[in-house]
C-alpha atoms as a PDB file:
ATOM      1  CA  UNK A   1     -18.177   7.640  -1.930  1.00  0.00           C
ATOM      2  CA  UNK A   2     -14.800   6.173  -1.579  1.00  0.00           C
ATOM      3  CA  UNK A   3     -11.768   9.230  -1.159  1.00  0.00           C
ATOM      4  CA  UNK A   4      -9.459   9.068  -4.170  1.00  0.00           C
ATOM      5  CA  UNK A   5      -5.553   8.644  -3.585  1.00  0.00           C
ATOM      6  CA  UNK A   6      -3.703   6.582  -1.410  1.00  0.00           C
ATOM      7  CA  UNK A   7      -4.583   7.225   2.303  1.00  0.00           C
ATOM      8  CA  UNK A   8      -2.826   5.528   5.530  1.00  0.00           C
ATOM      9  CA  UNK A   9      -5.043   4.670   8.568  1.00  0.00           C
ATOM     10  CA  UNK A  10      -2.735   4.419  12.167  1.00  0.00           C
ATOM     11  CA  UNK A  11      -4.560   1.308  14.061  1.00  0.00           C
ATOM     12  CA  UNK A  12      -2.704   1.308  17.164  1.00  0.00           C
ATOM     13  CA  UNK A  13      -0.998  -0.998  19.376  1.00  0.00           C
ATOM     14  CA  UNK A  14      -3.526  -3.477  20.167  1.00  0.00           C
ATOM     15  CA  UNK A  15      -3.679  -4.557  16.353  1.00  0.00           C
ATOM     16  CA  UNK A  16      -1.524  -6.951  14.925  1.00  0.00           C
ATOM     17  CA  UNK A  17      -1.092  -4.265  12.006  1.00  0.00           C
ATOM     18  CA  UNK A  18      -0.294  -0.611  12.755  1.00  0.00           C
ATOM     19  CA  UNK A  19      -0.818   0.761   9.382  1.00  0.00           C
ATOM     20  CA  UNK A  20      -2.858   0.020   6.549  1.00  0.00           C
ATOM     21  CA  UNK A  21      -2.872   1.734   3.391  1.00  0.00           C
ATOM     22  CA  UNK A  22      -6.155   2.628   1.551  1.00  0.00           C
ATOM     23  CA  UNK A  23      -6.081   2.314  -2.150  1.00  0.00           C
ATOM     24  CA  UNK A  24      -9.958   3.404  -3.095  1.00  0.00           C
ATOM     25  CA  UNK A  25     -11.884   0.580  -1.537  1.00  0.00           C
ATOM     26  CA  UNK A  26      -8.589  -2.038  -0.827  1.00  0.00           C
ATOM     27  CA  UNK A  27      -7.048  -1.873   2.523  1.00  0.00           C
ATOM     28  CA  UNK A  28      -3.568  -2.996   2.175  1.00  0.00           C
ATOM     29  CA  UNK A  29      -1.673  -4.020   5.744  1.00  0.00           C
ATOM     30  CA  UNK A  30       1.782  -2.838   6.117  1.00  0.00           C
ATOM     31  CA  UNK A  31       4.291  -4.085   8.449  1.00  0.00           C
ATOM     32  CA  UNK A  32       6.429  -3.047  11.373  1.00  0.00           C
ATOM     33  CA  UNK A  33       9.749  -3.851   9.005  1.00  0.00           C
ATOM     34  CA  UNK A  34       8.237  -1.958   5.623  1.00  0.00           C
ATOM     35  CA  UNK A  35       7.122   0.717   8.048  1.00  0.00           C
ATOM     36  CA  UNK A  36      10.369   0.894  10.117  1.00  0.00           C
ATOM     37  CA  UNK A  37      12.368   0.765   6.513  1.00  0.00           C
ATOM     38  CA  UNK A  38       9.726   3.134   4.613  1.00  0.00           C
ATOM     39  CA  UNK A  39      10.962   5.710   7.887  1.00  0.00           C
ATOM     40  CA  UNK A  40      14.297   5.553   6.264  1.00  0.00           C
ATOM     41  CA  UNK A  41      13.958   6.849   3.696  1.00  0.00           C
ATOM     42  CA  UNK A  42      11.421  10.017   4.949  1.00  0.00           C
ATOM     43  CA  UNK A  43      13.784  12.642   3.508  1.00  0.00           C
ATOM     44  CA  UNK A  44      14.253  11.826  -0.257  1.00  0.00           C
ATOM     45  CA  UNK A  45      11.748  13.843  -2.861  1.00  0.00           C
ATOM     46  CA  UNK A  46       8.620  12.756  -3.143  1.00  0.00           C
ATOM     47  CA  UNK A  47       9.091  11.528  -6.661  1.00  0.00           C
ATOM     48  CA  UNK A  48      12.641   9.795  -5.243  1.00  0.00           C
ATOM     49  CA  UNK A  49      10.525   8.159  -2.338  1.00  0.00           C
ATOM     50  CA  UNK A  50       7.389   6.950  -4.644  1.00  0.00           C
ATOM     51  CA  UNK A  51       9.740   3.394  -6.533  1.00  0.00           C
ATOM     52  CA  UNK A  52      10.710   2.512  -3.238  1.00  0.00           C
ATOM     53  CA  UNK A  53       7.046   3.431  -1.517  1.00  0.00           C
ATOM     54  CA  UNK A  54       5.642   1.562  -4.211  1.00  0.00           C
ATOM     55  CA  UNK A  55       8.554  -1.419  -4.218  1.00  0.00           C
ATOM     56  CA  UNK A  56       8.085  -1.911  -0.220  1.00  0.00           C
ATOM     57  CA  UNK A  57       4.113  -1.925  -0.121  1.00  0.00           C
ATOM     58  CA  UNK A  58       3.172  -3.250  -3.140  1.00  0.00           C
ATOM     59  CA  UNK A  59       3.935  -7.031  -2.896  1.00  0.00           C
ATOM     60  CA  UNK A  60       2.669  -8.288  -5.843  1.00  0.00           C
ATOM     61  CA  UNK A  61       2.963  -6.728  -9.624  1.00  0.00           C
ATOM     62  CA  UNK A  62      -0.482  -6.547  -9.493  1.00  0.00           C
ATOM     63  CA  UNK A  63      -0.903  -4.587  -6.368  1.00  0.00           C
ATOM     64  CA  UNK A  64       1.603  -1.807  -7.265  1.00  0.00           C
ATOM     65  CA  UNK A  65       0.026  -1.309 -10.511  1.00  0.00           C
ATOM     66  CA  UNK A  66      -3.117  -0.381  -8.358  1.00  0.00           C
ATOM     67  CA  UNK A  67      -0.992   2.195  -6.258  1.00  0.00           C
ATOM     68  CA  UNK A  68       0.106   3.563  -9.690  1.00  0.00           C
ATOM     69  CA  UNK A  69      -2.764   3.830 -11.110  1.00  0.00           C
ATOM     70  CA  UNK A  70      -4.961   5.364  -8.070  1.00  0.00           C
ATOM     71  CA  UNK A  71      -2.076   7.849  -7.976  1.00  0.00           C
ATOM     72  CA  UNK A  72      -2.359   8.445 -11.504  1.00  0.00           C
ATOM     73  CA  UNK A  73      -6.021   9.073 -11.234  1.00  0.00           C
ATOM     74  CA  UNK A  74      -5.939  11.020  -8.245  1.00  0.00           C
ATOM     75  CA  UNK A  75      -3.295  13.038  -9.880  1.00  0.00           C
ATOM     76  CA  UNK A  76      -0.568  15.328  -7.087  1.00  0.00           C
ATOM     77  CA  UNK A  77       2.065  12.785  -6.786  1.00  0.00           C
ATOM     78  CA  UNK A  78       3.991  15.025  -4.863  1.00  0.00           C
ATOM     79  CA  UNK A  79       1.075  16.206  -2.234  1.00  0.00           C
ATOM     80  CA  UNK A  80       0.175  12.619  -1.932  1.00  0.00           C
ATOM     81  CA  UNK A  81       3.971  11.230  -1.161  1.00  0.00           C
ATOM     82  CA  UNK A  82       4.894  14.287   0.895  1.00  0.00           C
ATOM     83  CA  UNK A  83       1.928  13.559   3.117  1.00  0.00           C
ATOM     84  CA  UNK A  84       2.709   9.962   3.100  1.00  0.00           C
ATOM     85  CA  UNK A  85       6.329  10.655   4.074  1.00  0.00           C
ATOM     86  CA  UNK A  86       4.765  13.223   7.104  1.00  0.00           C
ATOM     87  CA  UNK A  87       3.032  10.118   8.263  1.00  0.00           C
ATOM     88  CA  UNK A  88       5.796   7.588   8.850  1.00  0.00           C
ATOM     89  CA  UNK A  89       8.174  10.632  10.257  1.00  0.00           C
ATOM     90  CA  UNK A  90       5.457  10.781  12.810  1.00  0.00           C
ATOM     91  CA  UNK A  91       4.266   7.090  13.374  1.00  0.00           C
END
């Protein structure tokens, strides 16, 4: 059974991606410079940091209507940002 919500996986060093975000069943890469910018902006709300989570990862229309919408279904914006935020304070 896949987990519902967004989830980020840490890889490591020896991986040409550190970071990949889980959207159900899609594994999404994310960069050292959306990771290093995403850091930035760590202390905003979680509903202030979502647009720009959102803007950074999702790099096609089509992709960050997925992010919406497994947010939507997974409902707790806020629980799900806020964790997301604890992650890249601490990667």
């Amino acid at each position: 059974m896949t987990q519902k919500g967004l989830r980020l996986e840490q890889r490591g060093e020896g991986n040409y991606y550190k970071v990949i975000l889980h959207i159900g069943s899609t594994l999404i890469p994310i960069s050292d410079d959306i990771i290093e910018e995403l850091r930035t902006h760590t202390a905003l709300t979680p509903d202030q940091f979502f647009p720009i989570f959102v803007d950074k990862v999702g790099y096609s229309s089509f992709l960050q209507e997925q992010i919406r919408q497994e947010v939507r279904e997974a409902g707790e914006l806020n629980a799900q940002m806020s964790t997301i935020q604890q992650f890249f304070r601490q990667e």
